[in-house]
C-alpha atoms as a PDB file:
ATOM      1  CA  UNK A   1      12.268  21.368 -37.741  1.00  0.00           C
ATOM      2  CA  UNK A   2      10.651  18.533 -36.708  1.00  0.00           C
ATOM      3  CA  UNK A   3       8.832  19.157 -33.917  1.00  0.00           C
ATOM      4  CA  UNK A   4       7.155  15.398 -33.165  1.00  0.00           C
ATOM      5  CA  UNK A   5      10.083  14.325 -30.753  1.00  0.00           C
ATOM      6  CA  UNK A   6       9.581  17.368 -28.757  1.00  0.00           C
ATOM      7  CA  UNK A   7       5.544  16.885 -28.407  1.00  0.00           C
ATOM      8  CA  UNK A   8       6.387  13.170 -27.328  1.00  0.00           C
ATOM      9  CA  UNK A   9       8.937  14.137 -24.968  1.00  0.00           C
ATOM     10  CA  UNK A  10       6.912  16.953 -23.083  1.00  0.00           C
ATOM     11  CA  UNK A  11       4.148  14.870 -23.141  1.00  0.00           C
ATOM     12  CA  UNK A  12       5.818  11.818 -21.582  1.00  0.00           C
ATOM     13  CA  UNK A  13       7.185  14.629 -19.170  1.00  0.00           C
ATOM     14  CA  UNK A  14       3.624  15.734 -18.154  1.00  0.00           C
ATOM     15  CA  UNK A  15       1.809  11.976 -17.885  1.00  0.00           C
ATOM     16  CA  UNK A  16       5.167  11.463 -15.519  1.00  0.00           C
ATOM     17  CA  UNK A  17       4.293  14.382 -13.375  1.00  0.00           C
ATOM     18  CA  UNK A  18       0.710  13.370 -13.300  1.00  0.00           C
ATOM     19  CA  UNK A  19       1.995  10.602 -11.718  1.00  0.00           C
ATOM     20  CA  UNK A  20       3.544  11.174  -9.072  1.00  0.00           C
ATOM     21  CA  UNK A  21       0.842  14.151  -8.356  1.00  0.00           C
ATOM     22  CA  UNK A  22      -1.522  11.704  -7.914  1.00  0.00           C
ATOM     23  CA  UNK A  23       0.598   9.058  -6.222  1.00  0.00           C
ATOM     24  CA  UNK A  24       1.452  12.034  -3.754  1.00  0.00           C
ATOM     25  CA  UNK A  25      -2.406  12.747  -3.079  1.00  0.00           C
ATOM     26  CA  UNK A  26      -3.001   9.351  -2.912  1.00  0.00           C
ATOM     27  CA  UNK A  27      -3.774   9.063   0.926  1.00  0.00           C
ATOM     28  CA  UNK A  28      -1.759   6.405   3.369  1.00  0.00           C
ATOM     29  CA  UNK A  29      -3.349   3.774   4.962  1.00  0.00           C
ATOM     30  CA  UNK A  30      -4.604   3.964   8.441  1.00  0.00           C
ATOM     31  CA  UNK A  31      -3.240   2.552  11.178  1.00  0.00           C
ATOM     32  CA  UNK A  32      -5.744  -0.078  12.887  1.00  0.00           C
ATOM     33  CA  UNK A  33      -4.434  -1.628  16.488  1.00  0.00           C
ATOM     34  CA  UNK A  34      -7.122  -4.608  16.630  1.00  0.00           C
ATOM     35  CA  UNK A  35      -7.969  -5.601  20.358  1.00  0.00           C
ATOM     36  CA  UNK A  36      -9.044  -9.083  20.589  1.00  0.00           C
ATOM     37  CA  UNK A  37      -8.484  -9.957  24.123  1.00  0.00           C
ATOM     38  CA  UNK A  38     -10.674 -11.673  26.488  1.00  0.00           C
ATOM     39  CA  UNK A  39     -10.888 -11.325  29.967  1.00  0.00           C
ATOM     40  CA  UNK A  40     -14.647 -12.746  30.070  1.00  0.00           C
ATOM     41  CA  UNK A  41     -16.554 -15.446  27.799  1.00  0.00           C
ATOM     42  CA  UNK A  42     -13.758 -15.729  24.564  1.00  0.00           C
ATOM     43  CA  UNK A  43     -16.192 -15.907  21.235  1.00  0.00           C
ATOM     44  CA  UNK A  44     -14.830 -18.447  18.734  1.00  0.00           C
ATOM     45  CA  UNK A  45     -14.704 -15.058  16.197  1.00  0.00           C
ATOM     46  CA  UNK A  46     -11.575 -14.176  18.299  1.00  0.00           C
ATOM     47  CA  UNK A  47     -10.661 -17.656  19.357  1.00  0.00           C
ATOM     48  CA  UNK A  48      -6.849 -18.340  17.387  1.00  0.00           C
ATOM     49  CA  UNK A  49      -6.448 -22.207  16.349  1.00  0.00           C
ATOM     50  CA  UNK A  50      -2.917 -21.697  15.254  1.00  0.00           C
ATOM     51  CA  UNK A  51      -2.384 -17.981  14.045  1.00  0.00           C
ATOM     52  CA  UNK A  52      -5.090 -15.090  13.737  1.00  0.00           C
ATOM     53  CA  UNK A  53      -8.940 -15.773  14.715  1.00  0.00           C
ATOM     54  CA  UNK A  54     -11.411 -15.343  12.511  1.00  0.00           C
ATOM     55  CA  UNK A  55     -12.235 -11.592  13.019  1.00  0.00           C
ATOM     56  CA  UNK A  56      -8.759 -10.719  12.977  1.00  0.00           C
ATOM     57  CA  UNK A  57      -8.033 -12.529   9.417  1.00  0.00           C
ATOM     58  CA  UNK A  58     -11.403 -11.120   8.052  1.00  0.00           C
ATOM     59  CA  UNK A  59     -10.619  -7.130   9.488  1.00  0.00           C
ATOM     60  CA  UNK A  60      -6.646  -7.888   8.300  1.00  0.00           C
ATOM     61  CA  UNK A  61      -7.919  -8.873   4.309  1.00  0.00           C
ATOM     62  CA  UNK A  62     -10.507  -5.821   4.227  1.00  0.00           C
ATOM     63  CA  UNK A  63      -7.695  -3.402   5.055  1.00  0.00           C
ATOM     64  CA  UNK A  64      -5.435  -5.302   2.073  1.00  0.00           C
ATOM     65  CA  UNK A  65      -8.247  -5.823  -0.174  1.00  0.00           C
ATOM     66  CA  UNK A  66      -9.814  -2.214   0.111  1.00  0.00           C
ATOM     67  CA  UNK A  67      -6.614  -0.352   0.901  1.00  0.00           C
ATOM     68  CA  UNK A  68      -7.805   1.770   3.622  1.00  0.00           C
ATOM     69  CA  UNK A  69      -5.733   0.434   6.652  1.00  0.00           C
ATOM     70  CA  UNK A  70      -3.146  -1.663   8.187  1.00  0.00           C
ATOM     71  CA  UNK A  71      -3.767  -3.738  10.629  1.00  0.00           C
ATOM     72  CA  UNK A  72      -2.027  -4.963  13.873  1.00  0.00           C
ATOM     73  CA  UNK A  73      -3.662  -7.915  15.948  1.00  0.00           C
ATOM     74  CA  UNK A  74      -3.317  -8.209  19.818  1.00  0.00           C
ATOM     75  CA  UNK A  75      -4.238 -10.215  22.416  1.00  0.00           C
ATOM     76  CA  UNK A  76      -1.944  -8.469  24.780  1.00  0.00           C
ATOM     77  CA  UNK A  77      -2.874  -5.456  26.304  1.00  0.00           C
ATOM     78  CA  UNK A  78      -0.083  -4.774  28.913  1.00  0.00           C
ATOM     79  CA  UNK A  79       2.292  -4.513  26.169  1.00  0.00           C
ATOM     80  CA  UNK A  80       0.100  -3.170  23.546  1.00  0.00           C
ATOM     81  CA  UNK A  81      -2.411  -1.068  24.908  1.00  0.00           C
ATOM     82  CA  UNK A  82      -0.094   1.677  26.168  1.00  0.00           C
ATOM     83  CA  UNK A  83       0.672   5.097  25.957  1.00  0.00           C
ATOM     84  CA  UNK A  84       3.988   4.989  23.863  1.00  0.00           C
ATOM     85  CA  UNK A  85       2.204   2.652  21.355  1.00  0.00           C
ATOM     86  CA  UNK A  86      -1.075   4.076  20.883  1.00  0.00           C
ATOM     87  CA  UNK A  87       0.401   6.807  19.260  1.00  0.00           C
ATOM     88  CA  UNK A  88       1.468   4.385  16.208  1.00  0.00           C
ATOM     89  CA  UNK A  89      -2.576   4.650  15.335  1.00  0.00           C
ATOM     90  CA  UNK A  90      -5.034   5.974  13.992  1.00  0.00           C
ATOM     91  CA  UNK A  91      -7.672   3.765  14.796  1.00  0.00           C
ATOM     92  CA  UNK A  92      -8.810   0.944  17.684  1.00  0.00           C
ATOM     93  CA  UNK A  93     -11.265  -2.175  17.540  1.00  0.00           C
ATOM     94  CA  UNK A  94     -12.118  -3.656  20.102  1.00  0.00           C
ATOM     95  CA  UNK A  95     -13.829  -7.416  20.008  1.00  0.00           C
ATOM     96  CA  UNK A  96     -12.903  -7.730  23.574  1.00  0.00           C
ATOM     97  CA  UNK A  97     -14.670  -9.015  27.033  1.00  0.00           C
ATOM     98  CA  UNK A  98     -14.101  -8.251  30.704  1.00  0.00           C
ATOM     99  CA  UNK A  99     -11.952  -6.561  32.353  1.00  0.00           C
ATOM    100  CA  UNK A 100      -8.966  -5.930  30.572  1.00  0.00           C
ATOM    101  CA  UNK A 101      -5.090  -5.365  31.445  1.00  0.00           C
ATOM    102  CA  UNK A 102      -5.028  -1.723  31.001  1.00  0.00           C
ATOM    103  CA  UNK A 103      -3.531   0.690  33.729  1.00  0.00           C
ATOM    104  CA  UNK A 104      -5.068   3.809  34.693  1.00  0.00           C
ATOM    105  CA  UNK A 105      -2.784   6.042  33.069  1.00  0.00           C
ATOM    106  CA  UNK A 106      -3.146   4.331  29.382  1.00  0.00           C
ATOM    107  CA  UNK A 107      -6.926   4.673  29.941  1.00  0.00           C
ATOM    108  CA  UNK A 108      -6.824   8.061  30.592  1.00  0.00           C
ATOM    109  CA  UNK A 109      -4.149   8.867  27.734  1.00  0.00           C
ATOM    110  CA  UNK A 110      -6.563   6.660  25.639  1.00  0.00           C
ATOM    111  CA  UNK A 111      -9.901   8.617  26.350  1.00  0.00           C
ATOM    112  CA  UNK A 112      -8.992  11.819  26.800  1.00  0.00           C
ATOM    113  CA  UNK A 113      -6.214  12.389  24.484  1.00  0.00           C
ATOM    114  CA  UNK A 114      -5.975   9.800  22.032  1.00  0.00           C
ATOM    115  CA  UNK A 115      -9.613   9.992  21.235  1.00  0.00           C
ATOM    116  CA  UNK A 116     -11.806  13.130  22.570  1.00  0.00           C
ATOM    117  CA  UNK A 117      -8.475  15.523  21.619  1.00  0.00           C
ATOM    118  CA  UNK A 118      -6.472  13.984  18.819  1.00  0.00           C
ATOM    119  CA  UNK A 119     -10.035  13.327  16.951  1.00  0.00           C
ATOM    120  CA  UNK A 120      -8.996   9.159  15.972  1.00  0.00           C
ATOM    121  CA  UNK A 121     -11.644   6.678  15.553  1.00  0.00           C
ATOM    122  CA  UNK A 122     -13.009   3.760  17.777  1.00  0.00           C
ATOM    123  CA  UNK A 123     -14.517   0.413  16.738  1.00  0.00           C
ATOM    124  CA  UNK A 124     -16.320  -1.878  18.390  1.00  0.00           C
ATOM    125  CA  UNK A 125     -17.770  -5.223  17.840  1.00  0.00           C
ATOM    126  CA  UNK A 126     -20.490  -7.125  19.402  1.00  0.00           C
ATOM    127  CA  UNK A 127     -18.682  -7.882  22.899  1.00  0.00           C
ATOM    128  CA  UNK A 128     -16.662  -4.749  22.914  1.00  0.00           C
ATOM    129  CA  UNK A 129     -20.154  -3.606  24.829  1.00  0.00           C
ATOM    130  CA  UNK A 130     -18.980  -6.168  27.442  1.00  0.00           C
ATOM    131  CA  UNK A 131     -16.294  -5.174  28.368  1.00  0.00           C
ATOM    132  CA  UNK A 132     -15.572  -3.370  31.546  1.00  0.00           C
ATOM    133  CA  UNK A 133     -18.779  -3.029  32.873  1.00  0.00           C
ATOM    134  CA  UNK A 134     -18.321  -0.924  35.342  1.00  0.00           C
ATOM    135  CA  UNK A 135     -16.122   2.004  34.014  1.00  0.00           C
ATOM    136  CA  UNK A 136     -17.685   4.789  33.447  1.00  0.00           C
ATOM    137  CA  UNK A 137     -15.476   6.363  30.800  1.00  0.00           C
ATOM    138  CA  UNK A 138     -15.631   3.403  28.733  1.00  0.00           C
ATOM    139  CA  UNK A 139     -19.300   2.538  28.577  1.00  0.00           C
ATOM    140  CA  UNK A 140     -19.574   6.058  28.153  1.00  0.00           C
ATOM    141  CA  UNK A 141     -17.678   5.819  24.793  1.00  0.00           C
ATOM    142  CA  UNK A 142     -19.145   2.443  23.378  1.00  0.00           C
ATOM    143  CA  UNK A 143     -22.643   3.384  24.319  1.00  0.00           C
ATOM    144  CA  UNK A 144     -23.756   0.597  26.303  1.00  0.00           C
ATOM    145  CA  UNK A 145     -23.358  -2.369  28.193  1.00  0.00           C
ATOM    146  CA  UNK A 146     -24.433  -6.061  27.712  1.00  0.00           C
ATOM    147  CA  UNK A 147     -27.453  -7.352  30.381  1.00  0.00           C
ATOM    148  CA  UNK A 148     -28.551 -10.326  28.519  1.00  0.00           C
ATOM    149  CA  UNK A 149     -28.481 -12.044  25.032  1.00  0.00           C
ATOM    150  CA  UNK A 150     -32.121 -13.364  24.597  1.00  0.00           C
ATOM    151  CA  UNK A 151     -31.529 -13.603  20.828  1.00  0.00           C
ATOM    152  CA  UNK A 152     -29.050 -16.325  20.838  1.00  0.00           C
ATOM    153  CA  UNK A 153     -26.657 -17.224  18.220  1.00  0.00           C
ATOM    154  CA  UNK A 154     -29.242 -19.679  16.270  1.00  0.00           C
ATOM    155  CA  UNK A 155     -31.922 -16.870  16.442  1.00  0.00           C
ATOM    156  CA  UNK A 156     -33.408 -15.529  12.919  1.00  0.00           C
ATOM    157  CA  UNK A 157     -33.069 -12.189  13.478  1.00  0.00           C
ATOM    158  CA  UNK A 158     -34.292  -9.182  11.674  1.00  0.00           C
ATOM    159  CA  UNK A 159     -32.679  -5.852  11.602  1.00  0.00           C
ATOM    160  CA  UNK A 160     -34.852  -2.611  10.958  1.00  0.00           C
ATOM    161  CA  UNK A 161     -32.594  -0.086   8.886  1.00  0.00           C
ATOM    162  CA  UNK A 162     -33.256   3.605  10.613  1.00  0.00           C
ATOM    163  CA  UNK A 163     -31.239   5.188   7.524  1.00  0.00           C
ATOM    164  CA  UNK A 164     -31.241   3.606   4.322  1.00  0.00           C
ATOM    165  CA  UNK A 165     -29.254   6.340   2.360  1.00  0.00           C
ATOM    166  CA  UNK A 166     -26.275   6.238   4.843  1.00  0.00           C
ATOM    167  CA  UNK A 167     -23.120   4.623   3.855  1.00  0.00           C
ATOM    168  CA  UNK A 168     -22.536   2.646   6.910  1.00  0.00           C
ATOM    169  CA  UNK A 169     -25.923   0.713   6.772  1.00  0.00           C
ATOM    170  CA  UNK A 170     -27.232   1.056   3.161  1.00  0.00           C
ATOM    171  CA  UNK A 171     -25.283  -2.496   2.874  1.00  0.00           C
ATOM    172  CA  UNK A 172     -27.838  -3.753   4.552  1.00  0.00           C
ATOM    173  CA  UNK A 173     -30.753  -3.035   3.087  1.00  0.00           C
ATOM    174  CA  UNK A 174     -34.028  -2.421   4.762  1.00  0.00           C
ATOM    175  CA  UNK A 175     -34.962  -5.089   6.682  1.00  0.00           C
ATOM    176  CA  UNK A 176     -31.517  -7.098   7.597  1.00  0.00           C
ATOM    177  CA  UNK A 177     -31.931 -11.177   8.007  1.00  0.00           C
ATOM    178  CA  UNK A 178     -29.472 -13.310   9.428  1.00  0.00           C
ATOM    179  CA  UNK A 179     -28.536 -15.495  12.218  1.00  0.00           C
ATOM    180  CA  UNK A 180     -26.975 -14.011  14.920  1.00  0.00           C
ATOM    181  CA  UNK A 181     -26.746 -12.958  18.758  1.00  0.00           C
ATOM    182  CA  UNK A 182     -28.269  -9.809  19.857  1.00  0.00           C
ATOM    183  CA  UNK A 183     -27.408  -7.633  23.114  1.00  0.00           C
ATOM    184  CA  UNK A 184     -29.848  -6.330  24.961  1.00  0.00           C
ATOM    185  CA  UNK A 185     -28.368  -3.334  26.727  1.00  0.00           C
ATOM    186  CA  UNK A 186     -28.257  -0.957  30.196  1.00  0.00           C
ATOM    187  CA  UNK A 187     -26.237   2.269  30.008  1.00  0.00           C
ATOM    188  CA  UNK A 188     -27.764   3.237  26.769  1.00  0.00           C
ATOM    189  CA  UNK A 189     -28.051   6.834  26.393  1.00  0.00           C
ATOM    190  CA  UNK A 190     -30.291   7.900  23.395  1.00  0.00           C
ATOM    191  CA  UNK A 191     -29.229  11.519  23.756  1.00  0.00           C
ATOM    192  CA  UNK A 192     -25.516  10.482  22.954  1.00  0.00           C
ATOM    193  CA  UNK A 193     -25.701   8.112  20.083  1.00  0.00           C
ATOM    194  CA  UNK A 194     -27.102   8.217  16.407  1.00  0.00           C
ATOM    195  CA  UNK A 195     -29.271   4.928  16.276  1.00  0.00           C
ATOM    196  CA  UNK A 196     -28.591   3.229  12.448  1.00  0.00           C
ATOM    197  CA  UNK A 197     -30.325  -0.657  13.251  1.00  0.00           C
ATOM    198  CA  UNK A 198     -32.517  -1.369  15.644  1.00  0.00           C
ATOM    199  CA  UNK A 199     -33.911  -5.424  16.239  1.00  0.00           C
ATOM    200  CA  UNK A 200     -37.474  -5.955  14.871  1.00  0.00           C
ATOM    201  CA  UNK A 201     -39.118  -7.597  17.662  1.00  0.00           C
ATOM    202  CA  UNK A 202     -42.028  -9.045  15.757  1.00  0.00           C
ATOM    203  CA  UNK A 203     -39.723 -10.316  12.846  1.00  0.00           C
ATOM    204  CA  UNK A 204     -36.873 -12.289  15.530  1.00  0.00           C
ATOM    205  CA  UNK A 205     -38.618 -14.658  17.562  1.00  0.00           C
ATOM    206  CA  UNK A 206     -37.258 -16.095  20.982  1.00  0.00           C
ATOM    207  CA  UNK A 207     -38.216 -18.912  23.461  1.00  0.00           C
ATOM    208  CA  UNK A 208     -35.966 -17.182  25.751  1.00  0.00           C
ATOM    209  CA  UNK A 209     -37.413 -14.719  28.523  1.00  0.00           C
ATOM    210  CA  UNK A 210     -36.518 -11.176  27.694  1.00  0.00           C
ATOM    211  CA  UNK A 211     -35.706  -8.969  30.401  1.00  0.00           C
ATOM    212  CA  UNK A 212     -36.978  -5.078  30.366  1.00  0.00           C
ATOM    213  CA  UNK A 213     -35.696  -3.585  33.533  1.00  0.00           C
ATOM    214  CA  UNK A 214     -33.717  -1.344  31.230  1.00  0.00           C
ATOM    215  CA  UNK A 215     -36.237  -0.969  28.122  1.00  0.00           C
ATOM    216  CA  UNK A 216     -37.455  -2.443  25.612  1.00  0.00           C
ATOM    217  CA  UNK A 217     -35.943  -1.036  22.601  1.00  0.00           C
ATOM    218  CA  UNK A 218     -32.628  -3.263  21.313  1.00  0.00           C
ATOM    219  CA  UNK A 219     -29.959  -0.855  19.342  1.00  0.00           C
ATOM    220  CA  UNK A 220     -27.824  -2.947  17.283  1.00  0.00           C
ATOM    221  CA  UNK A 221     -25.686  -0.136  15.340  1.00  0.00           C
ATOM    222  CA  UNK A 222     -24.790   3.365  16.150  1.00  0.00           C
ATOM    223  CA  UNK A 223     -22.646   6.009  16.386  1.00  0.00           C
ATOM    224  CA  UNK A 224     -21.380   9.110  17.998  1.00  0.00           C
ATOM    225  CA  UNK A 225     -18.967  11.882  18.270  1.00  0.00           C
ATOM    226  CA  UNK A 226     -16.988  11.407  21.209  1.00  0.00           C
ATOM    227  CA  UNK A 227     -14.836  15.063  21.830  1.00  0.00           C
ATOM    228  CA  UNK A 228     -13.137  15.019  18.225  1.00  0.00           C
ATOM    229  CA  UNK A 229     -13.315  11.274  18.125  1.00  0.00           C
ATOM    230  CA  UNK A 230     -15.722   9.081  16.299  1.00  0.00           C
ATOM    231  CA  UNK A 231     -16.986   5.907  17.403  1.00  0.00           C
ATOM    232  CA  UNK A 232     -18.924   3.105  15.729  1.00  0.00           C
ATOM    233  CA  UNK A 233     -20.641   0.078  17.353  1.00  0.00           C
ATOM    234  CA  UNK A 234     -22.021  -2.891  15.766  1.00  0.00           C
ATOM    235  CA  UNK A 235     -23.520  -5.847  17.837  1.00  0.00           C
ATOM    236  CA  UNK A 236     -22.998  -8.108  14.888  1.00  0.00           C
ATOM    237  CA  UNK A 237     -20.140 -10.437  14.853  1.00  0.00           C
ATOM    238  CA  UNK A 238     -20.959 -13.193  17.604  1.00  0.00           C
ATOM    239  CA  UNK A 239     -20.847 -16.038  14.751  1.00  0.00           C
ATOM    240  CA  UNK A 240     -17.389 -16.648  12.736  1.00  0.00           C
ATOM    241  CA  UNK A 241     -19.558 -16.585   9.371  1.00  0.00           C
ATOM    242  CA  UNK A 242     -20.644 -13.023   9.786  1.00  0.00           C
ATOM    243  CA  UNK A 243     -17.512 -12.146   9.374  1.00  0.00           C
ATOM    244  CA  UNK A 244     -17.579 -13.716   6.010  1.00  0.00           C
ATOM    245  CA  UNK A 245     -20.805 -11.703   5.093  1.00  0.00           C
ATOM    246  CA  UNK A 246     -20.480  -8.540   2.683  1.00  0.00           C
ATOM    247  CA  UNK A 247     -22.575  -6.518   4.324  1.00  0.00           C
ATOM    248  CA  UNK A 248     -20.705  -6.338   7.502  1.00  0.00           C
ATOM    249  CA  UNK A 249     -17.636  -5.719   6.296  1.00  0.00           C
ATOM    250  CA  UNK A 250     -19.149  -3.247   3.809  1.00  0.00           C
ATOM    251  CA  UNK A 251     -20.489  -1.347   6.840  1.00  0.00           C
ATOM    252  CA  UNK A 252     -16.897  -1.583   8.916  1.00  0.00           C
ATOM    253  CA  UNK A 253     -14.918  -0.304   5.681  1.00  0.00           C
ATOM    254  CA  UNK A 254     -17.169   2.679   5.027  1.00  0.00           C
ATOM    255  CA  UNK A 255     -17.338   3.305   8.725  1.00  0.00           C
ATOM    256  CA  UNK A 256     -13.133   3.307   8.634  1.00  0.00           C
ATOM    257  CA  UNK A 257     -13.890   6.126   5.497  1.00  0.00           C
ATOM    258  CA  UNK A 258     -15.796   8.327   7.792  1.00  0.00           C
ATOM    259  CA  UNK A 259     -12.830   8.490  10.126  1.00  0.00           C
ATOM    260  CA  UNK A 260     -10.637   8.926   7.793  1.00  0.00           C
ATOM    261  CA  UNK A 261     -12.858  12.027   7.121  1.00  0.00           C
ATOM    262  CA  UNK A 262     -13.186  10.107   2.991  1.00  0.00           C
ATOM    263  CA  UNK A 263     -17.179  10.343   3.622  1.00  0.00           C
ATOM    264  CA  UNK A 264     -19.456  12.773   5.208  1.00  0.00           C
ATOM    265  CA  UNK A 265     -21.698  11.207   7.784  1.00  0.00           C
ATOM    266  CA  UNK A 266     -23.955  12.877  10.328  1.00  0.00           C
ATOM    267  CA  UNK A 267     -23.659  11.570  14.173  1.00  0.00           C
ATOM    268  CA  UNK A 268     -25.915  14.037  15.526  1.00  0.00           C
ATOM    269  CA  UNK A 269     -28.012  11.821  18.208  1.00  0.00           C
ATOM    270  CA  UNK A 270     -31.433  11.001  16.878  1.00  0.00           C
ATOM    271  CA  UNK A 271     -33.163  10.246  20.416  1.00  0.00           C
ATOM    272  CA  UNK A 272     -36.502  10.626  18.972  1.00  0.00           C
ATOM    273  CA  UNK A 273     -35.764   7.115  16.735  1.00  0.00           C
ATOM    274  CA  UNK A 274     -34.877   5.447  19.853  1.00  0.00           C
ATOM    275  CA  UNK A 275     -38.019   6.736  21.575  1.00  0.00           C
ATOM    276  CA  UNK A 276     -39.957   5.412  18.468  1.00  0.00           C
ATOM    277  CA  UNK A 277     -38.268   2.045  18.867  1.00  0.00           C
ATOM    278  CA  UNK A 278     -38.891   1.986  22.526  1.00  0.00           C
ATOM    279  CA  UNK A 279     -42.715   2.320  21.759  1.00  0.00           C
ATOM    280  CA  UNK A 280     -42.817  -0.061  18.941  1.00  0.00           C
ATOM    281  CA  UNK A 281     -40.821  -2.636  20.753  1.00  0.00           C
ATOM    282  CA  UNK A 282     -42.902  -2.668  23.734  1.00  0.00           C
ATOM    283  CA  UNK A 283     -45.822  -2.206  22.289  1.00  0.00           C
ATOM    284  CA  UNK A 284     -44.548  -5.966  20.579  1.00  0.00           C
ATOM    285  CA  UNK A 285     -43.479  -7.333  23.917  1.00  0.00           C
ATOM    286  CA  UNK A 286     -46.632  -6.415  25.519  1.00  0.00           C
ATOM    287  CA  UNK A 287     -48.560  -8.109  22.458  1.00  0.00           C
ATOM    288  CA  UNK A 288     -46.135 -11.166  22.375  1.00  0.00           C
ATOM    289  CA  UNK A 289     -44.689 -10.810  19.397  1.00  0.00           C
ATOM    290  CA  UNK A 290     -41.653 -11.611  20.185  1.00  0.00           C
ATOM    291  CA  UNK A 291     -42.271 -15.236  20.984  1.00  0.00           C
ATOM    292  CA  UNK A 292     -41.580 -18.113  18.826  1.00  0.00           C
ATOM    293  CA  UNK A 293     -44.511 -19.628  18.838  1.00  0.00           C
END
């Protein structure tokens, strides 16, 4: 008996079932409801000319190009932002400012259920930490609120890397370099947050006045458990190119991989790097470092 149709037949059988084992483990994409309303200054990142802004076709083609998410754009938050439709995500980035159209009862649904409950993830980028101000429950979240922008969009600034092993700033290296806008902050609460970039005073020189009513240290990236949520901020983002920049989006897709639960990262707060900043940084404000000379 010939037994070589047989072999070729089983084994065509078991490369078939390999298959569609692996196509069955294969996980599906996440769900990403992009917030890019403003109710405050609009940045040209999430300024649309005739379809999506910037920051909404750059976040759109890393979910295509990486395969990790889908992604729906809004500028619309009363019909959006809701109770009913929040529950079609996984995820939500904000790159928002002001006050935004958002009733009581969505927050609520939003912060307690949706996030600190149902363990999804939170985004946010560079103005999402100016947006409403004054809530509690959302500053709370994000981890701080803007007070000032001394480091202005034309600024050279450098970015000191707290963690240079972890997947959602190894991107960038050490010491970071580009030209951007950096928030200085009030609300910031060391004891919450795992500092990951922090702005090197001596290396970014300013003409403008830089106000320390709140401190001196200048967080730029962190992030945090929030109940069984996570939550990662980066200031970055202010300038349309950034969003162009490898690094960046580097550090947004593995950050969507840690809520996905793909990577392991560690959130526990690190206070005691942000109390090392705060000295460092002053000790450079005090010296006048941080003055373009």
């Amino acid at each position: 008996m010939n037994l070589r149709p047989v072999i070729a037949v089983i084994s065509c059988l078991s490369l078939s079932v390999s298959s569609l084992a692996f196509a069955a483990e294969k996980p599906k994409p996440s769900k990403v409801l992009f917030v890019t309303q403003s109710k405050g200054f609009v940045h040209g990142s999430v300024k649309r000319k005739e379809s999506l802004a910037p920051a909404e076709i750059a976040v759109t083609q890393l979910g295509e190009q990486t395969g990790l998410f889908e992604v729906h754009c809004t500028q619309d938050c009363e019909a959006d932002f809701t109770k009913e439709n929040l529950q079609n995500y996984d995820i939500v980035a904000f790159y928002t400012s002001g006050d935004l159209p958002i009733s009581k009862e969505n927050m609520d649904y939003f912060f307690n259920d949706w996030l600190k409950q149902k363990g999804h993830g939170v985004l946010g980028f560079h103005s999402a930490a100016d947006t409403f101000r004054e809530e509690k429950l959302y500053w709370d979240m994000i981890g701080g609120t803007f007070i000032s922008h001394p480091w202005t969009a034309r600024t050279q600034v450098t970015l000191t890397n707290h963690e240079l092993e972890n997947p959602l700033v190894s991107p960038f290296g050490a010491n970071h370099t580009q030209l951007e806008e950096i928030y200085m902050y009030r609300h910031w609460q060391p004891e919450k947050v795992r500092v990951l970039l922090s702005l090197n005073y001596a290396k970014s020189p300013t003409k403008n006045p830089v106000p320390t009513e709140f401190g001196y240290h200048v967080p730029v990236c962190w992030i945090k458990n929030y109940g069984e949520g996570k939550v990662y901020f980066n200031n970055l983002g202010h300038r349309e190119e950034t969003w162009t920049q490898q690094p960046y989006l580097d550090s947004i897709a593995n950050a969507v991989r840690w809520m996905r639960g793909e990577i392991e990262i560690d959130a526990t707060p690190n206070p005691e790097v942000s109390a090392a900043q705060e000295k460092k940084a002053q000790a450079d404000f005090e010296a006048g470092n941080f003055k373009k000379k």
